[in-house]
Protein backbone atom coordinates (compact mmCIF):
# COMPACT_ATOMS: atom_id res chain seq x y z
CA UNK A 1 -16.46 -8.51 6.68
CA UNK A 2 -16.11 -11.81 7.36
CA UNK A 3 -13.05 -13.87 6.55
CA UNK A 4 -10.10 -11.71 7.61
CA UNK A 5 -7.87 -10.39 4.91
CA UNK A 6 -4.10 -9.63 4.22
CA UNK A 7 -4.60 -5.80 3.44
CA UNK A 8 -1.64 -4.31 1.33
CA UNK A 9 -1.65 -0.74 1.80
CA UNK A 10 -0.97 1.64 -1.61
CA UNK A 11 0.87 4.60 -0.67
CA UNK A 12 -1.35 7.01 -0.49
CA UNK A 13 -3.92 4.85 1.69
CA UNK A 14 -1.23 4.46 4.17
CA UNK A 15 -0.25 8.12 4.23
CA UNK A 16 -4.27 9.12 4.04
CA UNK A 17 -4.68 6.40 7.16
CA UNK A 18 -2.06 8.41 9.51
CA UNK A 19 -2.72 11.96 8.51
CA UNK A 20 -6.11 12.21 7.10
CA UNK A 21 -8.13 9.19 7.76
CA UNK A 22 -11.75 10.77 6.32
CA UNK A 23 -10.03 10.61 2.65
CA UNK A 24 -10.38 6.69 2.98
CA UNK A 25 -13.09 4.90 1.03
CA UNK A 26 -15.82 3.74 2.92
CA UNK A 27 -15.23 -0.07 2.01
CA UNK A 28 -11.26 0.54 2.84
CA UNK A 29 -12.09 2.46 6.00
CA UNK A 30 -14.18 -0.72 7.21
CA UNK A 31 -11.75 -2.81 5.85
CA UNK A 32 -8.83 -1.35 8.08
CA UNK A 33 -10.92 -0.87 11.01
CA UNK A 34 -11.92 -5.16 11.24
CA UNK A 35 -9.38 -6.13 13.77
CA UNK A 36 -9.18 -9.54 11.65
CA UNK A 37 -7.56 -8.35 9.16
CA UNK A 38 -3.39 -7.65 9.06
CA UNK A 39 -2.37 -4.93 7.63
CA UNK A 40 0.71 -4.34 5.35
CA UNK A 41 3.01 -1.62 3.99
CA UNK A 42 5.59 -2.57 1.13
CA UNK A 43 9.09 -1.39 1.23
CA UNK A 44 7.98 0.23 -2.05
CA UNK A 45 5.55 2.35 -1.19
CA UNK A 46 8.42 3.40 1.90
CA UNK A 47 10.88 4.27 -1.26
CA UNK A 48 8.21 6.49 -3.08
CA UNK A 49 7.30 8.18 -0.01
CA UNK A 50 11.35 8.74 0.65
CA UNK A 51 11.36 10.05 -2.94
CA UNK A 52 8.39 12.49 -2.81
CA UNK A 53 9.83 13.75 0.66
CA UNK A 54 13.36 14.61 -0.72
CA UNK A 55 11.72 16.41 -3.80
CA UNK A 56 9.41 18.35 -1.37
CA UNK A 57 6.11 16.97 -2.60
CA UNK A 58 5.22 15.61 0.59
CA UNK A 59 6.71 17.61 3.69
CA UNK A 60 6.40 15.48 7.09
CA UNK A 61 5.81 16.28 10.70
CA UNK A 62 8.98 14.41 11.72
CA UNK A 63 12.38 12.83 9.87
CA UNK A 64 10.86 10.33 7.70
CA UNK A 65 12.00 7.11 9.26
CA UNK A 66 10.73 8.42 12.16
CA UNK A 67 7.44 9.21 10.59
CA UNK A 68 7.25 6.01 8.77
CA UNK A 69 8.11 3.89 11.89
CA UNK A 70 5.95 5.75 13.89
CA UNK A 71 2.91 5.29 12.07
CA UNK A 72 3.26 1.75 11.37
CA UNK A 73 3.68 0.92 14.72
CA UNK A 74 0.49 3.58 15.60
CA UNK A 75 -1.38 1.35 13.17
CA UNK A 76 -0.49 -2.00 13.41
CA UNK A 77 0.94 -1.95 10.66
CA UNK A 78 3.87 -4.77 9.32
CA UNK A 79 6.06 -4.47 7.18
CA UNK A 80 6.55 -6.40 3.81
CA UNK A 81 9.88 -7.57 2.32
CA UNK A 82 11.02 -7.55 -0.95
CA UNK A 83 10.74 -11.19 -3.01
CA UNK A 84 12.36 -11.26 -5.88
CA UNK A 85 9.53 -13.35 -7.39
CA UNK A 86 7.54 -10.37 -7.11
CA UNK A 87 10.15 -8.17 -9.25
CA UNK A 88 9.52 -10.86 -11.81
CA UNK A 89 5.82 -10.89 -11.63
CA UNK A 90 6.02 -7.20 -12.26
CA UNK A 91 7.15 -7.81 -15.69
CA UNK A 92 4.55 -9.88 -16.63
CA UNK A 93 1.86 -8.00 -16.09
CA UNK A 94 0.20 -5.79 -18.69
CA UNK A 95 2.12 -2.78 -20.32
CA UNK A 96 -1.01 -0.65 -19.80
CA UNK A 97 0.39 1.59 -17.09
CA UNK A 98 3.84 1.83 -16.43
CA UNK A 99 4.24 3.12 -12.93
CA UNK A 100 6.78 0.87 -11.15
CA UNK A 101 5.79 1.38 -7.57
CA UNK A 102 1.96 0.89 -8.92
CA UNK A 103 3.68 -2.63 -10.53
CA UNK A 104 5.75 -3.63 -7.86
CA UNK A 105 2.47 -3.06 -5.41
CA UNK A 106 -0.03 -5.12 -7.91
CA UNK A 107 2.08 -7.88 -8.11
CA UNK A 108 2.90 -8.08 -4.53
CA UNK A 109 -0.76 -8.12 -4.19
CA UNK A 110 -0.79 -11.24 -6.24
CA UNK A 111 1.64 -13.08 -5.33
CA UNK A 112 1.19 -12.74 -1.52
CA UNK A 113 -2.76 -12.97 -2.37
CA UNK A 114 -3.58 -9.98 -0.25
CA UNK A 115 -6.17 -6.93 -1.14
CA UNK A 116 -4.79 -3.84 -2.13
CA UNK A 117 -6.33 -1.16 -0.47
CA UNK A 118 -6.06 1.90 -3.10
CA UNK A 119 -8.47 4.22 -4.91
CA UNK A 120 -6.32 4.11 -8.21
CA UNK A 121 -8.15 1.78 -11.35
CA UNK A 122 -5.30 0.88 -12.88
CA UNK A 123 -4.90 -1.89 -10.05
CA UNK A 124 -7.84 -3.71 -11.11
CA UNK A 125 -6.83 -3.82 -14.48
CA UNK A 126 -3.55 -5.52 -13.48
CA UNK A 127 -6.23 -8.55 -12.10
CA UNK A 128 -5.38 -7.82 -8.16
CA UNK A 129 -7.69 -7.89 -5.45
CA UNK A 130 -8.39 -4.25 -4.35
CA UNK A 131 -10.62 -2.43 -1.72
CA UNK A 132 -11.72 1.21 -1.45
């Protein structure tokens, strides 16, 4: 691929990476797979997953920080902190689509200048890098 890149995983990329890995786009698989690259899960896309687990959308194999600590270490995966400069560039971008963990992940994209790796358009329309 090249240069190596700072690869923000969307939630469902990092849950499709540890439990079904053939789901991945072609250009994200390759992108996760260059041992260049660093790869990155928000602590948003942990707080949706905590949410969708406690509503019973998304049953796990183990306790969820177990689960999520598990497979980030499986994957080489780090972890991002919050900025607060990123809760601000949330609110500037467009009004289009109003998901706040899609928000909070497109502007962390942005300001940390990494490459989202997600399947979901609205991304792009936000103006952040993405892969899939």
């Amino acid at each position: 691929m090249g240069d190596s890149l700072k690869l923000l995983l969307d939630t469902c990329s990092f849950i499709w990476l540890c439990s079904a890995p053939t789901k991945l786009g072609a250009q994200a698989a390759q992108a996760l797979d260059a041992s260049e690259n660093t790869r990155y899960l928000s602590l948003a896309s942990i707080w949706e997953i905590v949410i969708k687990n406690q509503s019973g959308k998304l049953p796990l194999p183990q306790p969820i920080k177990t689960w999520i600590e598990g497979q980030a270490t499986q994957q080489d995966i780090e972890f991002l902190e919050l900025d607060r400069q990123v809760i601000y560039q949330s609110g500037q971008l467009g009004t289009d689509h109003r998901d706040p963990f899609d928000r909070w992940l497109a502007a962390e994209a942005i300001h940390h200048r990494m490459t989202l790796v997600s399947p979901d358009l609205p991304f792009r329309n936000f103006g952040c890098a993405t892969v899939w």
